[in-house]
Protein backbone atom coordinates (compact mmCIF):
# COMPACT_ATOMS: atom_id res chain seq x y z
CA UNK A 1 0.00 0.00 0.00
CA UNK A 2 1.78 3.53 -0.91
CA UNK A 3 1.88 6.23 1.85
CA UNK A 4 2.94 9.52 2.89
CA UNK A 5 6.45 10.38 3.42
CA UNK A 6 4.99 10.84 7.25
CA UNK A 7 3.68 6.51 6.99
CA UNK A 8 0.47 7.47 6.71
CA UNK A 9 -1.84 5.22 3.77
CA UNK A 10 -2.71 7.19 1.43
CA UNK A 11 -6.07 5.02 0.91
CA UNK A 12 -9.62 6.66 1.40
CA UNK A 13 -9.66 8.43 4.50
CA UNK A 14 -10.86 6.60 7.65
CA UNK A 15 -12.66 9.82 8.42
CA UNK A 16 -14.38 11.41 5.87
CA UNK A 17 -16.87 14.94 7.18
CA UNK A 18 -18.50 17.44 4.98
CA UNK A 19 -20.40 20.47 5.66
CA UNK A 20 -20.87 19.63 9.10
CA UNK A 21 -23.38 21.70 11.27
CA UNK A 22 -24.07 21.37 14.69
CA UNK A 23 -26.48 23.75 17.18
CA UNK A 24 -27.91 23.89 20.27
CA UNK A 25 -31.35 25.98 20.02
CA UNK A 26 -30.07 29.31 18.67
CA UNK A 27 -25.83 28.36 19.19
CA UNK A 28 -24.18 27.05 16.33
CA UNK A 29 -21.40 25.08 17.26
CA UNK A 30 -20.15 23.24 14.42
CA UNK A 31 -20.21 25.81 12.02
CA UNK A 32 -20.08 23.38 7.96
CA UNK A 33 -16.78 21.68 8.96
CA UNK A 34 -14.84 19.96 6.06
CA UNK A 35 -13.21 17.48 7.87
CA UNK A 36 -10.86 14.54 6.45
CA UNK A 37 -8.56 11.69 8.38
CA UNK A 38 -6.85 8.90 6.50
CA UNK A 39 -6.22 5.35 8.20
CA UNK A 40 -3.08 5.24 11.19
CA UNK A 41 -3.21 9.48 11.66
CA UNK A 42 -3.03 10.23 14.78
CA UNK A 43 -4.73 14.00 15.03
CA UNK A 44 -5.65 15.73 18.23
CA UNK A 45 -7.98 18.90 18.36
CA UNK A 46 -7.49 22.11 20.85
CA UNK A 47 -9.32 24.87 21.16
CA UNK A 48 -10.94 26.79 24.07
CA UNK A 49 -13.57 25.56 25.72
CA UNK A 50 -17.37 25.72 23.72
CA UNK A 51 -15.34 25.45 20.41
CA UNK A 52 -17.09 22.62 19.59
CA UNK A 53 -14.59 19.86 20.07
CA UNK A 54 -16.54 17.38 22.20
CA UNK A 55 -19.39 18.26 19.70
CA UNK A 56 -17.43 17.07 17.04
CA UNK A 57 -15.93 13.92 18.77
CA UNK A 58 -19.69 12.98 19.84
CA UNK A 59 -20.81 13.28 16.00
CA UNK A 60 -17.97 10.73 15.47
CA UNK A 61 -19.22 8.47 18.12
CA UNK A 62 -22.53 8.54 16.82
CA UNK A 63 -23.73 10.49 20.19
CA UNK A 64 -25.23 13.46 19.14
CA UNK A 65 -28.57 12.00 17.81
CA UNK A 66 -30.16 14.79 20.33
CA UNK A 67 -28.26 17.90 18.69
CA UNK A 68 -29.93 19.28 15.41
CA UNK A 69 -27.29 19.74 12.18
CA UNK A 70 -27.08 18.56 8.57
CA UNK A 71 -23.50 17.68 6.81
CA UNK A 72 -22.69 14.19 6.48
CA UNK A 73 -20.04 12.10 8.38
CA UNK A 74 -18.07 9.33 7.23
CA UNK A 75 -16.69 6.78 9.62
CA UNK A 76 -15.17 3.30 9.73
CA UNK A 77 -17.19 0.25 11.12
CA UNK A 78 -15.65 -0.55 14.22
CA UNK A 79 -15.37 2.83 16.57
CA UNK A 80 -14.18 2.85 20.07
CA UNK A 81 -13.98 5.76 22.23
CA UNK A 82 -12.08 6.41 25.59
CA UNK A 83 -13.44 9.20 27.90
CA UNK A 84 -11.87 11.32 30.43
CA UNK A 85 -13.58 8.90 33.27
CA UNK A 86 -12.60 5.63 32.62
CA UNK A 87 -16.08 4.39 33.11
CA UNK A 88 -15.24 1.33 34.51
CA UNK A 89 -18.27 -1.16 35.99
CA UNK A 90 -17.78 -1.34 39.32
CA UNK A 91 -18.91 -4.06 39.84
CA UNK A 92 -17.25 -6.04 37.21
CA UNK A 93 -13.54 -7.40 37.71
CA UNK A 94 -10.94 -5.86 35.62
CA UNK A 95 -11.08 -8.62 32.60
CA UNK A 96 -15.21 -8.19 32.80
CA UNK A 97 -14.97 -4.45 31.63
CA UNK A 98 -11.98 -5.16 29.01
CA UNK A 99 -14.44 -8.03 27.13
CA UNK A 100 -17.31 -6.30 28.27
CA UNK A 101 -19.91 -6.99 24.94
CA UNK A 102 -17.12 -8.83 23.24
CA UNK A 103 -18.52 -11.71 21.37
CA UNK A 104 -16.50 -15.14 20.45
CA UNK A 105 -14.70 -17.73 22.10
CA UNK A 106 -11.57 -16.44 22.34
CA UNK A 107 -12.78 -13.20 23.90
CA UNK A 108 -11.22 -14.03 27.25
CA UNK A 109 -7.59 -14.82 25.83
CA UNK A 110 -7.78 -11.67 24.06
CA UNK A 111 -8.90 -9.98 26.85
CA UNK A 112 -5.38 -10.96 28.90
CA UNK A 113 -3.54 -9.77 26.05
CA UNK A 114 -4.87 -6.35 25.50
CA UNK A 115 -3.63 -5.82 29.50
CA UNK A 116 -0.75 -7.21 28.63
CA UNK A 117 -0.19 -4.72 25.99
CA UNK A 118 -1.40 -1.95 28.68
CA UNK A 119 1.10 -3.49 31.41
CA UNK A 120 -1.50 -5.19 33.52
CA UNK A 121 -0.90 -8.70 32.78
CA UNK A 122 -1.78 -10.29 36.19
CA UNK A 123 -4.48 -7.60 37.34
CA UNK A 124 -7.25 -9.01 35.28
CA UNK A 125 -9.62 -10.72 38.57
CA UNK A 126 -8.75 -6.88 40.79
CA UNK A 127 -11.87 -4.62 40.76
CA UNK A 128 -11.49 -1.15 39.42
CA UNK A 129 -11.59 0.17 43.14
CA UNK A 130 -8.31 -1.55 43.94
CA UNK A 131 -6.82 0.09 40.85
CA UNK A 132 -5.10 3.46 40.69
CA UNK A 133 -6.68 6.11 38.17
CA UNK A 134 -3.53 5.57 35.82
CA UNK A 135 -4.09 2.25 36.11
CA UNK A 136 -8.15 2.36 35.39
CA UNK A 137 -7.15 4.53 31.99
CA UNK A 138 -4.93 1.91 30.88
CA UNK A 139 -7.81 -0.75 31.24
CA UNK A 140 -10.29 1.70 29.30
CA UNK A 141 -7.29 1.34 27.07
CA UNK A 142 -7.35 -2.46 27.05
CA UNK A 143 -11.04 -2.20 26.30
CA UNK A 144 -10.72 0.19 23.59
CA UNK A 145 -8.15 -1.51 21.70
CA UNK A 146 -9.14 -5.17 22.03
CA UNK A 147 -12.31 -4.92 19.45
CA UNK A 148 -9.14 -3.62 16.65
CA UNK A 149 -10.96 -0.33 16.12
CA UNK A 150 -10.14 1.59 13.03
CA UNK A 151 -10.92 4.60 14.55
CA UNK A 152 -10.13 5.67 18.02
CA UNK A 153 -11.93 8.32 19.68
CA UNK A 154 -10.60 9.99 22.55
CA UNK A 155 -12.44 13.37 24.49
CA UNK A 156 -9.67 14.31 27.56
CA UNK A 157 -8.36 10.87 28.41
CA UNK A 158 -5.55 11.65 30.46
CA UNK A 159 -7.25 15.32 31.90
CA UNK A 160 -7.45 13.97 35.86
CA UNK A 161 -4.10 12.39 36.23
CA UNK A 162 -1.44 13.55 37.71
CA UNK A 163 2.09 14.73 35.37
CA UNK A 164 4.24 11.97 35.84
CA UNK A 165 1.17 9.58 35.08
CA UNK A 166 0.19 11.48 32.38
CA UNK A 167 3.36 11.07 30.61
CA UNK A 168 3.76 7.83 31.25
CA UNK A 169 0.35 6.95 29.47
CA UNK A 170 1.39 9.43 26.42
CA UNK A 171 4.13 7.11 25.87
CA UNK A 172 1.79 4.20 26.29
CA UNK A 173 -0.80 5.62 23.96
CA UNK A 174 1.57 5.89 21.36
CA UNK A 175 3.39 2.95 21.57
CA UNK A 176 0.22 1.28 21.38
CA UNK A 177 -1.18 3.59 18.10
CA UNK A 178 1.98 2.81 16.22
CA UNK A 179 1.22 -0.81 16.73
CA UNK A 180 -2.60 -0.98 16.17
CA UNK A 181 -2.70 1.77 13.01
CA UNK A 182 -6.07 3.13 14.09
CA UNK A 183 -6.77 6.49 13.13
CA UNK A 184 -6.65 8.74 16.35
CA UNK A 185 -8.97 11.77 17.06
CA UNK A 186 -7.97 13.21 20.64
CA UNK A 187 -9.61 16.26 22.23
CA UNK A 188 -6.90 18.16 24.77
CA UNK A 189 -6.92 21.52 26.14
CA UNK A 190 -3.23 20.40 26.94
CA UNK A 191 -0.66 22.06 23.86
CA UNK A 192 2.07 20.43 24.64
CA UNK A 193 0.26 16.92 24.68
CA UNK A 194 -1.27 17.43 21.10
CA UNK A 195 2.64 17.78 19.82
CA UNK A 196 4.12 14.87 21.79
CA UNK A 197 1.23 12.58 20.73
CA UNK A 198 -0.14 13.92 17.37
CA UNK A 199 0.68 14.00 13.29
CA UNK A 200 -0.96 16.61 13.07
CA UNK A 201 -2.76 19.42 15.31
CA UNK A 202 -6.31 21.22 14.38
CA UNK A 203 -7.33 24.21 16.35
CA UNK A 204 -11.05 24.81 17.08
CA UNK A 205 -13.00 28.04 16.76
CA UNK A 206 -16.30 28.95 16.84
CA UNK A 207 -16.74 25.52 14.92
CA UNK A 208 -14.28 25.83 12.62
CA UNK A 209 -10.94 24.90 11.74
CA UNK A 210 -9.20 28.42 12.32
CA UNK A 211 -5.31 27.00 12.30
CA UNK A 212 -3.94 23.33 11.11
CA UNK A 213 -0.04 21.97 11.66
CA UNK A 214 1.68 19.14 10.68
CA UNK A 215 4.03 17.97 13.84
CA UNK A 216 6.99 16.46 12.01
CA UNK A 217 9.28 16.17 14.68
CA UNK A 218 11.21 13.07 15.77
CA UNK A 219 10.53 10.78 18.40
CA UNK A 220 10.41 11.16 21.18
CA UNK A 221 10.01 14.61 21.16
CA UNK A 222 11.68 16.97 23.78
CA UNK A 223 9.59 20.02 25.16
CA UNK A 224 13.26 21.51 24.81
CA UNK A 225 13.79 21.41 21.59
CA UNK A 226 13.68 24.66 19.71
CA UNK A 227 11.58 23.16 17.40
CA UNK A 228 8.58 21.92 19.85
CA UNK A 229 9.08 25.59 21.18
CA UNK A 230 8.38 27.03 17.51
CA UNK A 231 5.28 24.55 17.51
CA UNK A 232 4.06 25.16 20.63
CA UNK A 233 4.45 28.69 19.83
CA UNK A 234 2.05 28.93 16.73
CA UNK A 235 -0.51 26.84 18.19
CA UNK A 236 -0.56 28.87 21.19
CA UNK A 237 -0.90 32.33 19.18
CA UNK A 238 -3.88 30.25 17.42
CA UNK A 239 -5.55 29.75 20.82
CA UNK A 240 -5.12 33.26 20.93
CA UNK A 241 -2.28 32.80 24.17
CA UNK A 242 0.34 35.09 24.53
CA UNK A 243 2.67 34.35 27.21
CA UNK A 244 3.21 31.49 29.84
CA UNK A 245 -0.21 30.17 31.18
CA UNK A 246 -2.29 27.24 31.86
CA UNK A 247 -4.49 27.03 28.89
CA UNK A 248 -6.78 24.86 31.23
């Protein structure tokens, strides 16, 4: 299969959204958003809060049935989605929320190896209350990746943990990308997360795409590079930030 210099297919895109309107009442929020993502990008959104992003990321999902709009939206068949809150079952055991719906025999076994992938290997019979909140994203994780989605959708995943957690699961969600080849759609307030994780960066405005970068550095980037800073830098002035602040 040809690709981009970048590795990405240069099949049909995985993601394919034209004219797309969104409102609530009176509010537009998705203002006719051209939208395209081809198979194994990895894209994350920013923009300041009521931009639209979740908006968009629920169209995806097939979860804004309650929001009036008209464009059309073009997504693969199997679509998983990882939230902020890990959404765990209670009261299910770790290995009953991974295969939660899964159908087949060998759901189990495949189960065990999806927390394998996500470092768990041995946690599957804990319940999610014995489980740290790093830990409980990496089994939403497991659960996510074990039905071999083609597109992965993912609003704030990593928002309530902690820094050193939250880096540690940026490396772990894109070690695990590069080895599934979904395509990626993650909504972060959080610049600097968008360039260590992404291809490429969209910002958000008023429902529309108001700035767009391609993040070609190499892995792993460094926050100190004078690249990332040139990055970082642009997207910020699209946010409309000007100095050092917590975009949260």
């Amino acid at each position: 299969m040809a690709a981009h210099p970048g590795g990405l297919s240069t099949a049909a895109p995985a993601v394919r959204i034209g004219g797309l309107t969104r409102a609530y009442g009176e509010r537009t929020v998705l203002d006719a958003l051209d939208l395209e993502i081809a198979p194994g990008e990895f894209v994350a959104l920013l923009g300041q809060s009521g931009s639209g992003k979740s908006t968009l990321l629920r169209a995806l999902a097939g979860l804004d049935y309650e929001v009036a709009g008209t464009g059309s939206v073009e997504v693969p068949g199997k679509v998983s989605v990882v939230f902020q809150d890990s959404r765990l079952l209670p009261w299910g055991r770790v290995l009953d929320n991974v295969v939660l719906g899964l159908e087949g025999a060998d759901a189990a076994a495949r189960g065990r190896d999806a927390l394998a992938e996500v470092g768990l290997a041995g946690r599957e019979r804990a319940w999610p209350s014995e489980l740290s909140g790093g830990e409980q994203q990496r089994v939403a994780l497991a659960r996510s990746l074990v039905r071999d989605p083609e597109l992965l959708l993912a609003d704030e995943p990593f928002g309530a943990l902690d820094a050193l957690t939250r880096i540690r699961m940026h490396a772990l969600l894109r070690r695990l990308c590069d080895r599934h080849r979904p395509a990626v759609l993650l909504v972060t307030h959080d610049v600097d997360e968008a360039i260590v994780l992404a291809d490429r960066v969209l910002v958000l405005d008023e429902g529309r795409v108001a700035a767009e970068r391609t993040i070609d550095l190499e892995s792993p980037r460094n926050s100190a590079d004078p690249r990332f800073a040139e990055v970082r830098a642009h997207l910020l002035g699209a946010l409309g930030v000007t100095g050092e602040r917590d975009l949260d």
